[in-house]
Each structure stands twice: as structure tokens, then as C-alpha cells.
Protein backbone atom coordinates (compact mmCIF):
# COMPACT_ATOMS: atom_id res chain seq x y z
CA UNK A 1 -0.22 9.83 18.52
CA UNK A 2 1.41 11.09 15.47
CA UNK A 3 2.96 9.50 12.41
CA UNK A 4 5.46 10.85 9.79
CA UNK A 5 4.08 10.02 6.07
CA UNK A 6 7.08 9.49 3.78
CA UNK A 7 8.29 6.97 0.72
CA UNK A 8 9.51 3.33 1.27
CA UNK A 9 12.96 2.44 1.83
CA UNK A 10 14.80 -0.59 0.75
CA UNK A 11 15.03 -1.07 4.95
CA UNK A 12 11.10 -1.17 5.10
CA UNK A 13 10.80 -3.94 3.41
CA UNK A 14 10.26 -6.68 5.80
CA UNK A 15 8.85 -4.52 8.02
CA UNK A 16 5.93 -3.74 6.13
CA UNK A 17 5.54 -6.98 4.34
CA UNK A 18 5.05 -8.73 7.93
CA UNK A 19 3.78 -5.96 10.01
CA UNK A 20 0.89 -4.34 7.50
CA UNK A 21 0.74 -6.23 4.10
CA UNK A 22 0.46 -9.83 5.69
CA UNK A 23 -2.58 -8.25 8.03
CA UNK A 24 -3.95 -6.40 5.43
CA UNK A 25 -4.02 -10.11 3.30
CA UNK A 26 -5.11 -11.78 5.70
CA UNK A 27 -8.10 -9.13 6.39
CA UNK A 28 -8.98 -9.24 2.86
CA UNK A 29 -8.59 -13.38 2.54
CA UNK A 30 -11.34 -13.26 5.34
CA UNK A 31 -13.64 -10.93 3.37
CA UNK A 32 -13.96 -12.76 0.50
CA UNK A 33 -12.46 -16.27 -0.93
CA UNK A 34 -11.11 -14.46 -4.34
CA UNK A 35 -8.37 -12.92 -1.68
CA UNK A 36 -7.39 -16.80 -0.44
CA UNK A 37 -3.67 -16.47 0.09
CA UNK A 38 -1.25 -19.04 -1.62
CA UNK A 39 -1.03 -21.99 0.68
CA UNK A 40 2.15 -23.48 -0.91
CA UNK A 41 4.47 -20.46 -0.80
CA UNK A 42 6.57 -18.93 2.16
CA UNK A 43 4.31 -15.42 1.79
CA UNK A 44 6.93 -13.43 3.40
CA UNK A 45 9.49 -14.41 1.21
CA UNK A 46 7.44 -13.41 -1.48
CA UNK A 47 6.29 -10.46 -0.57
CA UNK A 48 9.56 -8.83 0.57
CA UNK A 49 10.86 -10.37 -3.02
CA UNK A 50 7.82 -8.75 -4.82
CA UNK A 51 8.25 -5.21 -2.99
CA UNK A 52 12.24 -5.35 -3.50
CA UNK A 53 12.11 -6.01 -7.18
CA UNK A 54 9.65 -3.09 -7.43
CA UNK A 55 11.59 -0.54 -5.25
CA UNK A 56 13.50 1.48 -8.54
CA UNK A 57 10.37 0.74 -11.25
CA UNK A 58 9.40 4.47 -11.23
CA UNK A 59 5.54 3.24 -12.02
CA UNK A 60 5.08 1.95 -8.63
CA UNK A 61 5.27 4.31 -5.55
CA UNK A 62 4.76 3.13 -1.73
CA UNK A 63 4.49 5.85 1.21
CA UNK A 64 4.97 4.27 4.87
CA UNK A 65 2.87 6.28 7.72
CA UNK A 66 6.10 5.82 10.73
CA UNK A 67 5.20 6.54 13.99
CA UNK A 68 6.89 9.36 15.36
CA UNK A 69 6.77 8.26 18.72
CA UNK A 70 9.45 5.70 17.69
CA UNK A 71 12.20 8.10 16.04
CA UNK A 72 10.77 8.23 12.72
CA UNK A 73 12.33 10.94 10.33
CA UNK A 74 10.41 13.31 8.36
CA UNK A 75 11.98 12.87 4.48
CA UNK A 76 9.42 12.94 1.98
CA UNK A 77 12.49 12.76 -0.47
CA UNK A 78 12.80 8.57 -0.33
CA UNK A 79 16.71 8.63 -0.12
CA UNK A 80 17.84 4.69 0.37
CA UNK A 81 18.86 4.26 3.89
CA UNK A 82 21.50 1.40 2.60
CA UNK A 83 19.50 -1.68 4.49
CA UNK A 84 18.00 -4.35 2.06
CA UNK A 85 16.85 -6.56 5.08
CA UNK A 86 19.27 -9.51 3.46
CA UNK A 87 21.34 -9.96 6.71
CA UNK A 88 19.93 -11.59 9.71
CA UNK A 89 20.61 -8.74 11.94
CA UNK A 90 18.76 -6.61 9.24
CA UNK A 91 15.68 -9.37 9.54
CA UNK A 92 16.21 -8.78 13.25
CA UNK A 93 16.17 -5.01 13.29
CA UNK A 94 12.97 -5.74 10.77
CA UNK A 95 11.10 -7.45 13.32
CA UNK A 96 11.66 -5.08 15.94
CA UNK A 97 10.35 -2.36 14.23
CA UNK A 98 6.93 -4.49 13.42
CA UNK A 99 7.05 -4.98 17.23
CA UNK A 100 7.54 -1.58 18.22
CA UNK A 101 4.40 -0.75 15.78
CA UNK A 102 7.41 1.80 13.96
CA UNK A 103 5.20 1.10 10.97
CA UNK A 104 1.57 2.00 11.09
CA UNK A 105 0.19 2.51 7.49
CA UNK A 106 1.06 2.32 4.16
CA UNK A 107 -0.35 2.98 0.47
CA UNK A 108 0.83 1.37 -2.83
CA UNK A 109 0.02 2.44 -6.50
CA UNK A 110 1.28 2.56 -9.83
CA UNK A 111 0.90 4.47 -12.85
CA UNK A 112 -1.64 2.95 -15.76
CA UNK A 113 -1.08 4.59 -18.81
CA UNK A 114 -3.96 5.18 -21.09
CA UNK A 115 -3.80 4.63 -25.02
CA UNK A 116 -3.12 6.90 -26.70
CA UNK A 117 -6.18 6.73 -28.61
CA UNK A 118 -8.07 8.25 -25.51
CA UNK A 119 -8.79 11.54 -24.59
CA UNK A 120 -8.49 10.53 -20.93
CA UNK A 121 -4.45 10.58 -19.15
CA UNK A 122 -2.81 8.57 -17.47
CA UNK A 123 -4.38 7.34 -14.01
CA UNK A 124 -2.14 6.45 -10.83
CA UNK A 125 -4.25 3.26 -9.42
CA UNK A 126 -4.21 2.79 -5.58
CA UNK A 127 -3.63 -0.81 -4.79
CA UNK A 128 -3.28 -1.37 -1.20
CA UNK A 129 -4.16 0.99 1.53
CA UNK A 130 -3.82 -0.40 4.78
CA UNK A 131 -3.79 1.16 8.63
CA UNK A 132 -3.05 -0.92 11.46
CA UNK A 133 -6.56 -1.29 13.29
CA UNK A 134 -5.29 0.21 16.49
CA UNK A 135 -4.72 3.71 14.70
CA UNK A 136 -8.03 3.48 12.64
CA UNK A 137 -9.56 7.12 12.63
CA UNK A 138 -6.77 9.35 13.32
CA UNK A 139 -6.73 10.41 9.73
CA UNK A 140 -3.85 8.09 8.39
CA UNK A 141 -5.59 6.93 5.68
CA UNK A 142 -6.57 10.27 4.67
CA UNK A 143 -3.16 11.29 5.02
CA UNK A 144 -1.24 8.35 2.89
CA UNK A 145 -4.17 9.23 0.37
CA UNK A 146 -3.43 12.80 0.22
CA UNK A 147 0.15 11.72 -0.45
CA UNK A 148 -1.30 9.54 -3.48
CA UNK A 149 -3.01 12.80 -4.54
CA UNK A 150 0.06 14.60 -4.89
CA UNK A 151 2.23 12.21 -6.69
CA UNK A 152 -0.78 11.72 -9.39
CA UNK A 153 -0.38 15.69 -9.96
CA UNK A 154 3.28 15.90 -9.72
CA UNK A 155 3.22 13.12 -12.66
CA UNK A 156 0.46 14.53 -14.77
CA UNK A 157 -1.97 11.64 -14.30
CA UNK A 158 -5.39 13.39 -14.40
CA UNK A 159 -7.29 10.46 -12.01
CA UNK A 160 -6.57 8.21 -8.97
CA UNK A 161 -8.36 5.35 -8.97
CA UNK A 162 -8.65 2.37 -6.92
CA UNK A 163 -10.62 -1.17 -6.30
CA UNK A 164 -12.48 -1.88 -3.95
CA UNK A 165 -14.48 -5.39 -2.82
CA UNK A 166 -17.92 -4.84 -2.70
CA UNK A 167 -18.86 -6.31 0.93
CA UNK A 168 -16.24 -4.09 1.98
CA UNK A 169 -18.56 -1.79 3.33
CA UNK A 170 -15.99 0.23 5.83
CA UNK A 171 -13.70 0.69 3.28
CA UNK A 172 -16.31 1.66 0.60
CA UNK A 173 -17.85 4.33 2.85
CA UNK A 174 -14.36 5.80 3.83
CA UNK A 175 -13.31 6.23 0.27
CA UNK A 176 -16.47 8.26 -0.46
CA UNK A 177 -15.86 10.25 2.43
CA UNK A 178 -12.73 11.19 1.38
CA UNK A 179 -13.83 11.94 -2.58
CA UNK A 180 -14.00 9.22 -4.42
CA UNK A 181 -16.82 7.81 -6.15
CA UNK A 182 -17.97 4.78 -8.29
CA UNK A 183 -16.26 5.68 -11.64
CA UNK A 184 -17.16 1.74 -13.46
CA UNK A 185 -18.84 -1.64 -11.95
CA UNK A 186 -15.35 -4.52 -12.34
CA UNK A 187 -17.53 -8.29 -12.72
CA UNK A 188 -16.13 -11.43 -12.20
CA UNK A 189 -16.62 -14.97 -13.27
CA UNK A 190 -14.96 -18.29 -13.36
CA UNK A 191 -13.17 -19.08 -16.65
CA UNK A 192 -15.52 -22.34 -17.04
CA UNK A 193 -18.73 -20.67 -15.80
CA UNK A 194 -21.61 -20.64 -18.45
């Protein structure tokens, strides 16, 4: 199977808030109770809200690995296709495409900027990579990665960076596969921890 690798439309939206992020939550909220979902909000409404409001900030880029199997278009350009997923046909047509696995993989990051009292650039910071379990290992996450790569260059930042849980251990090992390395240790504590 292949998959096309190209930027987010407005008409992804739902598709990849319930078909990859609400997985990819949910596999992280198992992994460790600092990634407990909100138990008092509708998530999808939120997350198609969060992604929407997002879609123009030109910090923030999101590339969608499409199966090609199901008609996907190669257009790396991420021209609007006009859908914002408001209607309830367009929640319809959203659905179907999570059903018909259109939508396979996807990578989120933004731009951090770096004071200007540093000799370091700016950094684009990966924040979600996710790739439905079914189509593990055929080089997806590589790919949507490789796609992060290229944005960082095209908009000078001179590092992509990225967090990662510690008892994550498959997702640890596959980012040092594919180059990255342990760049600073992030702690945690509870604000009323001594």
C-alpha cells in the first residue's frame, strides 16, 4: 500500500481529529496518566475547534499521509478544498473517510522562535506524529518526518525537535533510528510537591 504525504485541508479536519488524533490520545492517555484526556469536554468538538482555529497561523504546519488506494491527490501545495466539515453532510463525508482508512498518518509542529539573545535559530518542534497501527513500518513516519525536515529548511529554522515520554520505548527507538537524538532531559513535578 501506498500513501500520498501532503498539507491539511480545512476538509481534514474531522477526519483526522476522530480517525488519528483521538487514537493517538487515547494511546498516549494509556502510556502514562499526565496524557489523561479531559473527561468533561466533547473531545471531538474540541479538537476539530483547536485544529480549525490553527489552520491559517503560519507557525503551525500539519501534513496528512492519504492513502492512495482511496483517490487521494498528490498536492504538496495545501490549496483549501472549500469543506470546513460544518454541515452534516460534510461530518458525514468526514466519517466516511475515517472508515475508509483515507487518512493514515499525520505530523503536527510549529515554529519556536529563539531569543534573540541566542546564537541558536529558530527550531520547528514536532508535536504529534501518529500512524495508524495497521500501516506501522511501511515508512510513513519516516516519510511525514522527512516532510517536517523540509519545511524546517524552507523556513530557516536550524533544528527539529520533538518530545517524547520516556516509557515510550517504540517511539524513542524509532526517532533515533531516523536521526534524532537526546538534545536536553524535560522533568516534571506537581506544583505542591516538596
Amino acid at each position: 500500500m501506498t500513501a500520498t504525504v501532503r498539507r491539511l485541508r480545512a476538509s481534514d479536519v474531522r477526519p483526522l481529529v476522530t480517525g488519528l488524533w483521538l487514537p493517538f490520545a487515547r494511546e498516549m492517555a494509556a502510556l502514562a496518566d499526565r496524557n489523561a484526556l479531559a473527561d468533561d469536554v466533547d473531545l471531538v468538538a474540541a479538537g476539530v475547534g483547536h485544529r480549525r482555529d490553527r489552520l491559517d497561523d503560519e507557525a503551525v504546519c500539519t501534513w496528512v499521509a492519504v492513502d492512495d488506494e482511496s483517490g487521494a491527490e498528490d498536492d504538496e501545495s495545501g490549496a483549501e478544498d472549500g469543506g470546513s466539515g460544518d454541515t452534516d453532510a460534510e461530518a458525514a463525508a468526514a466519517d466516511r473517510a475515517v472508515g475508509d482508512g483515507r487518512l493514515v498518518g499525520y505530523a503536527a509542529a510549529e515554529v519556536e522562535s529563539s531569543a534573540p539573545v541566542f546564537a541558536a535559530g529558530d527550531r520547528l518542534h514536532v508535536t504529534e506524529l501518529y500512524v495508524r497501527p495497521p500501516r506501522r513500518g511501511e515508512g510513513l513516519g519516516r516519510r511525514l518526518l522527512d516532510r517536517v525536515r523540509t519545511a524546517a529548511a524552507e523556513r530557516g529554522c536550524e533544528h527539529v525537535t520533538l518530545d517524547v515520554d520516556a516509557e515510550n520505548r517504540d517511539a524513542r527507538e524509532f526517532y533515533e533510528a531516523v536521526g534524532f537524538e537526546p538534545a536536553r532531559l524535560r522533568m516534571a513535578t506537581a506544583p505542591d510537591a516538596e
